[in-house]
Protein backbone atom coordinates (compact mmCIF):
# COMPACT_ATOMS: atom_id res chain seq x y z
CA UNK A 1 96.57 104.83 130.43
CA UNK A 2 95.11 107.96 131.87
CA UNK A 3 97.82 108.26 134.37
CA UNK A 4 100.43 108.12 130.69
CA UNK A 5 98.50 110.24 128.55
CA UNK A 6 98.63 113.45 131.83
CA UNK A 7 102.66 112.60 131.82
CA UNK A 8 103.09 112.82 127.69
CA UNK A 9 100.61 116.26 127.72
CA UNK A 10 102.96 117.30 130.33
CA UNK A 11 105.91 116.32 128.31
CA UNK A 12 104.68 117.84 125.01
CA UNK A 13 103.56 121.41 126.80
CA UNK A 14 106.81 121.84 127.58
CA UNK A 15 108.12 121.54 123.93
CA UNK A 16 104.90 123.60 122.52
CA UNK A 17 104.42 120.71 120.63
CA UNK A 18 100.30 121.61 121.02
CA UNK A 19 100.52 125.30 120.51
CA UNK A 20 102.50 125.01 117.27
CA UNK A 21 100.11 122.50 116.11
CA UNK A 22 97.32 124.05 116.51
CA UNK A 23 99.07 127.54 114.86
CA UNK A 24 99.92 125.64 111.78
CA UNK A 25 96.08 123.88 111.47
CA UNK A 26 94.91 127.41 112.20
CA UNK A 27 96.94 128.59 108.97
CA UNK A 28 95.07 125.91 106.93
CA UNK A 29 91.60 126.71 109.00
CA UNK A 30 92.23 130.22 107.55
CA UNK A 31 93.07 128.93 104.53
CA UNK A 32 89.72 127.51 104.27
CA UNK A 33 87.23 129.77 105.45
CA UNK A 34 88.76 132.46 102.76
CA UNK A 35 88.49 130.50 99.77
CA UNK A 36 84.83 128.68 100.86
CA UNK A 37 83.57 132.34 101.53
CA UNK A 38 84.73 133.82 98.06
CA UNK A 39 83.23 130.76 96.39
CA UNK A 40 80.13 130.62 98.02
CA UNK A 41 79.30 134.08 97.38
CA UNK A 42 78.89 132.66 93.84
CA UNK A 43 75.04 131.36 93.94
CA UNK A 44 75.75 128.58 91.53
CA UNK A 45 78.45 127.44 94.12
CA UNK A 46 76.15 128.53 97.12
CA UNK A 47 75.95 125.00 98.82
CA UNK A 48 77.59 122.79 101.73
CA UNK A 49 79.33 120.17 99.65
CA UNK A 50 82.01 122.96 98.31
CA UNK A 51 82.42 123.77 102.32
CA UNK A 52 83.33 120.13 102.75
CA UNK A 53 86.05 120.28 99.10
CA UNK A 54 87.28 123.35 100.90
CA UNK A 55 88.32 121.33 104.01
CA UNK A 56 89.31 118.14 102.13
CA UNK A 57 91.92 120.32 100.24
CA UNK A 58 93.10 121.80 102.94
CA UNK A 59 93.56 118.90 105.04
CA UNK A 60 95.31 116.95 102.24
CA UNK A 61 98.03 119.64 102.60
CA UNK A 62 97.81 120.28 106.15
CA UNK A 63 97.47 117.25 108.29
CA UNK A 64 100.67 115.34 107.21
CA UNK A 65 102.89 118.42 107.55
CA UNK A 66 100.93 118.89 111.31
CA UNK A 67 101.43 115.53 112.13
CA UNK A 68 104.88 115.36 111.04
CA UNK A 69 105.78 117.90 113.16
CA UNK A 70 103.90 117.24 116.52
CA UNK A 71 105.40 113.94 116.06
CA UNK A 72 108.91 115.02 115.56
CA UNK A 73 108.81 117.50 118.48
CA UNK A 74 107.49 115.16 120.94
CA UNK A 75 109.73 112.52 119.96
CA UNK A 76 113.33 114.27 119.23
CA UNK A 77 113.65 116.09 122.89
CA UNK A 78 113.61 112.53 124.44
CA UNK A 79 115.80 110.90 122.20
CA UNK A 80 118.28 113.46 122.44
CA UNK A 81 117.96 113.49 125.83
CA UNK A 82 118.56 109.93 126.42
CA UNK A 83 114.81 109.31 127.85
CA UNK A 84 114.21 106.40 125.89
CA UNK A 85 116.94 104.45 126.46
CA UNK A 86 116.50 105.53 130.81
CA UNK A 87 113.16 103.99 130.38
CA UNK A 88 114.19 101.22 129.04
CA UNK A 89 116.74 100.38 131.24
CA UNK A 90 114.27 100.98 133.83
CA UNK A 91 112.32 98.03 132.47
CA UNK A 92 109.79 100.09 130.25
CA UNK A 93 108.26 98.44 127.35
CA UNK A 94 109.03 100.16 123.91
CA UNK A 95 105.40 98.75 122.52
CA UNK A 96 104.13 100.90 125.40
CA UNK A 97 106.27 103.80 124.66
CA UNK A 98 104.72 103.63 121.37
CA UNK A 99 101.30 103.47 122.42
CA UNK A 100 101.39 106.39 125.02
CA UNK A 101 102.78 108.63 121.50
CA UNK A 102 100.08 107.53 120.08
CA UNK A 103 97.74 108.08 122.16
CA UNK A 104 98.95 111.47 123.07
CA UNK A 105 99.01 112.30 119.09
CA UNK A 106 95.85 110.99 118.96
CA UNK A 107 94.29 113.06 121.78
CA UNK A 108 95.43 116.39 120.44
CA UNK A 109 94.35 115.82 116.54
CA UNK A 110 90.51 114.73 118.53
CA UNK A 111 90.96 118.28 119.34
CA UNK A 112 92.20 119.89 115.98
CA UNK A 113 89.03 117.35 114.66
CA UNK A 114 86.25 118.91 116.33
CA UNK A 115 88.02 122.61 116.22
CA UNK A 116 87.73 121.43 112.45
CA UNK A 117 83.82 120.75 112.89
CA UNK A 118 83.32 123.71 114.47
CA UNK A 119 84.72 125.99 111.18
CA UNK A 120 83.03 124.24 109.22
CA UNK A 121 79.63 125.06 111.23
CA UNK A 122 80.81 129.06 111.74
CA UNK A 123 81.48 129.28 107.45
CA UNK A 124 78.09 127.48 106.64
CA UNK A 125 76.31 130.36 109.59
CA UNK A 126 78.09 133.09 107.91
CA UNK A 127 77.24 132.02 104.25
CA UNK A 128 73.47 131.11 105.54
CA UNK A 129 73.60 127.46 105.09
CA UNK A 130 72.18 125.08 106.63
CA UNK A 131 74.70 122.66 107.84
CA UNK A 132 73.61 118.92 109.30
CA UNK A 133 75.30 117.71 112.40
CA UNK A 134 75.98 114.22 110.96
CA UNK A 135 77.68 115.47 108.59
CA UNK A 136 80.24 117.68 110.67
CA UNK A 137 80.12 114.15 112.92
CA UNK A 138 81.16 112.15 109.56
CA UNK A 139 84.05 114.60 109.17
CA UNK A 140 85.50 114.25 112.37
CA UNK A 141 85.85 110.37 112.23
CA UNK A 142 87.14 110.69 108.71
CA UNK A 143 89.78 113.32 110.03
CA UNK A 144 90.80 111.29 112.98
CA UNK A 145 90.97 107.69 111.11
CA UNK A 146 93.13 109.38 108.33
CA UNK A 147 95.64 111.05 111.01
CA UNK A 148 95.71 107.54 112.99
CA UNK A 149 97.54 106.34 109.62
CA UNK A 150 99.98 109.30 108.75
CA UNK A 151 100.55 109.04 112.69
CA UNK A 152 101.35 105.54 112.56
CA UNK A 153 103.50 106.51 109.83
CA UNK A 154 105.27 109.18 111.59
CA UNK A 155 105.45 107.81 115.13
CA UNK A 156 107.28 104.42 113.51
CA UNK A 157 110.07 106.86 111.07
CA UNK A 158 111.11 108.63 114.48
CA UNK A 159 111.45 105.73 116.11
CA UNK A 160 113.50 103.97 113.45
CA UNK A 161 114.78 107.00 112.27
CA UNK A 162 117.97 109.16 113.59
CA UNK A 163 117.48 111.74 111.05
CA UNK A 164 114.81 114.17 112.18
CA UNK A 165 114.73 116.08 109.60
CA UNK A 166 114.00 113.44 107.24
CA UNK A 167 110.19 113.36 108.92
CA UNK A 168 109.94 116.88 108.71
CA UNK A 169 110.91 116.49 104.82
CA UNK A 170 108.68 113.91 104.10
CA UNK A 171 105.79 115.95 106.22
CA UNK A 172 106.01 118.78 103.49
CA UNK A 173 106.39 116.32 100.73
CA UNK A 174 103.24 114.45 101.87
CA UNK A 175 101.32 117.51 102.17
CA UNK A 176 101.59 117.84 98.07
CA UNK A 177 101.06 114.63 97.81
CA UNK A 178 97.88 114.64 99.79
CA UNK A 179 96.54 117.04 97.15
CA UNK A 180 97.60 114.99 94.26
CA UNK A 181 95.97 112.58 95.97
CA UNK A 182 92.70 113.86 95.58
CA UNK A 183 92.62 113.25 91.70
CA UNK A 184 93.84 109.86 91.95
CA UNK A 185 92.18 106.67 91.55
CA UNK A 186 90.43 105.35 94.68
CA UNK A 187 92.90 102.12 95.25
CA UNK A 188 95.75 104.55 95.33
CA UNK A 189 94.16 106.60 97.83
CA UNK A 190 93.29 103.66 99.67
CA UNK A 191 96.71 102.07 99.84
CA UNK A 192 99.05 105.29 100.50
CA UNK A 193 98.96 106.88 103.87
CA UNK A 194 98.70 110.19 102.43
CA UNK A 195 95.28 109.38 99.92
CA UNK A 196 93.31 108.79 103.39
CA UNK A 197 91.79 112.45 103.36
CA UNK A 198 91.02 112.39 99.91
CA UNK A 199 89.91 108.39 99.90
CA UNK A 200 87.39 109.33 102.52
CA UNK A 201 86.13 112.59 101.55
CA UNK A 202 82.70 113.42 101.89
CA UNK A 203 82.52 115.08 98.69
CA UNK A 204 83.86 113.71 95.30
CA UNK A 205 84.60 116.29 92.98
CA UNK A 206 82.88 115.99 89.02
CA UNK A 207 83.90 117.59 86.13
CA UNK A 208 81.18 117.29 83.10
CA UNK A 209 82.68 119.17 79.78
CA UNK A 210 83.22 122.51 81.56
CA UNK A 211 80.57 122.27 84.44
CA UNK A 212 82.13 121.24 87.70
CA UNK A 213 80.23 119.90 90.85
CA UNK A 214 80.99 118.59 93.97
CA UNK A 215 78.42 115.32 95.14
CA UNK A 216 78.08 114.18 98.82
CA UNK A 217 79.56 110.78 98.60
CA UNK A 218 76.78 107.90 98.83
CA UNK A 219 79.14 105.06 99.81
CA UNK A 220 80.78 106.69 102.86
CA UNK A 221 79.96 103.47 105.09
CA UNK A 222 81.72 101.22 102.48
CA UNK A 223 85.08 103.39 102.52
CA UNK A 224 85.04 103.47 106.60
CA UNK A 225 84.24 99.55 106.06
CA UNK A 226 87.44 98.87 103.59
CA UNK A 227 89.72 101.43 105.31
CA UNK A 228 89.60 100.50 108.80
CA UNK A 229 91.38 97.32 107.89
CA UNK A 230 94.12 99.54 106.36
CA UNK A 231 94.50 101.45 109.55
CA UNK A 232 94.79 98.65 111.72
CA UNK A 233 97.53 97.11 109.35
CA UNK A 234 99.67 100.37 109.50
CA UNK A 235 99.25 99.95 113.45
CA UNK A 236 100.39 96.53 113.92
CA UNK A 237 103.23 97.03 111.28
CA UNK A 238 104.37 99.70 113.12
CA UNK A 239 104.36 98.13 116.49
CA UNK A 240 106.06 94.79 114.45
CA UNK A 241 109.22 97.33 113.27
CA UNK A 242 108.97 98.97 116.59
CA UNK A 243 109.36 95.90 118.65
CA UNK A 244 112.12 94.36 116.17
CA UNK A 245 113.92 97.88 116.51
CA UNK A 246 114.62 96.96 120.49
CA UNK A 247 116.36 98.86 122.28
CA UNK A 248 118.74 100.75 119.61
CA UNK A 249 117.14 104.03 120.13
C-alpha cells in the first residue's frame, strides 16, 4: 500500500494536483481568519466557539469544490491517457485502482486537516484565546470523515463518469449546498454527502429573538457514532458501482 500511495503522490505532483489544492483551501483558510478576527474583536463575540462557526462555514463551501477538483485532476490525465485501461489489461484490479485514489485523496486532505488545526490555533493566539487541543483534535477527525464521503462521492462520478466537467460542476454546486446545509435539519445533513461538515460541527449555531450564539455541541460522540455507518455505506457503494462498471473506462 505504501509502495501505491509513493507511485499516486508521484502521479499527482506531476499534475499539481497538491499545490492547487492546497491554493484553493488556502483561499478559504484566508477566508476564515479575516472574518473570525473582525468578529472577535467584538467582546460579546470574543470566544472559541465562533472560531470553530468560522471554519465550519468555510469548509461547507470549500471542501467539496477542493475535493472535486483534486479528484478530477488526478483522475482525468489517466483516463485520457489510456492508463486505466493499460492497467487493466495488465491484470490490475479496478477495486484496487479505486482504493490507491482514495487513499492518495485521503493522504493529502490529512494534510489540509491538520494545516486546518493549525489556523485555527494561530487565530485563537492572535485574538488571546485559549484554545484546547482536543478540540482542534475533534476537528480534524470531523474534517477528514466528512471528505472520506464527498471523496467517495467524487472518486465513484469520475470513474463512471466521461464528462469531467460535470464533477467540477457539481464541486461548485456542492459548495453552496454545503452552506445551506448548515441550517438544515440534522437527518438531512446526515443523509447528503454535502451536510457532513455541517452534521458534525462542533458548534451549533442559536438564534433566541435577536440574540445569536454559537454552543459547543454536547453530543459530538453520538454524531461520529451514527455517521460512521454512513461513511462506510458511501464506500462500499462506491466500490459496488465501481466493480459493476468493469472495465469500460
Amino acid at each position: 500500500m505504501l509502495n501505491n500511495l509513493s507511485i499516486e503522490l508521484l502521479k499527482a505532483k506531476r499534475t499539481k494536483s497538491f499545490l492547487i489544492s492546497i491554493l484553493v483551501m488556502g483561499v478559504g483558510f484566508a477566508w476564515a481568519i479575516a472574518a473570525a478576527t473582525r468578529y472577535l474583536s467584538n467582546p460579546a463575540m470574543h470566544q472559541i466557539n465562533l472560531i470553530f462557526y468560522m471554519i465550519k462555514e468555510v469548509n461547507g463551501l470549500i471542501l467539496p469544490i477542493v475535493v472535486a477538483l483534486f479528484v478530477s485532476r488526478i483522475v482525468k490525465n489517466e483516463k485520457e491517457g489510456n492508463t486505466f485501461k493499460l492497467l487493466l489489461a495488465n491484470g490490475e484490479n479496478l477495486r484496487h485502482i479505486f482504493l490507491s485514489k482514495l487513499a492518495l485523496t485521503m493522504f493529502v486532505l490529512t494534510f489540509l486537516a491538520i494545516l486546518e488545526g493549525v489556523v485555527v490555533q494561530l487565530i485563537a493566539n492572535f485574538s488571546g484565546l485559549e484554545m484546547p487541543v482536543s478540540l482542534i483534535l475533534w476537528q480534524i477527525v470531523i474534517f477528514l470523515l466528512a471528505s472520506f464521503v464527498l471523496t467517495c462521492l467524487f472518486l465513484t462520478l469520475q470513474f463512471l463518469l466521461k464528462k469531467q466537467a460535470l464533477i467540477m460542476a457539481l464541486g461548485i454546486f456542492g459548495g453552496f449546498l454545503g452552506v445551506g446545509f448548515g441550517h438544515a435539519t440534522a437527518f438531512l445533513q446526515l443523509i447528503f454527502p454535502f451536510g457532513g461538515i455541517a452534521y458534525l460541527s462542533l458548534v451549533d449555531y442559536q438564534k433566541v429573538a435577536s440574540q445569536v450564539s454559537y454552543v459547543l455541541a454536547t453530543n459530538l460522540g453520538f454524531k461520529l457514532f451514527t455517521y460512521l455507518p454512513i461513511a462506510l455505506i458511501y464506500l462500499f457503494l462506491s466500490l459496488y458501482l465501481v466493480e459493476k462498471k468493469g472495465g469500460k473506462l
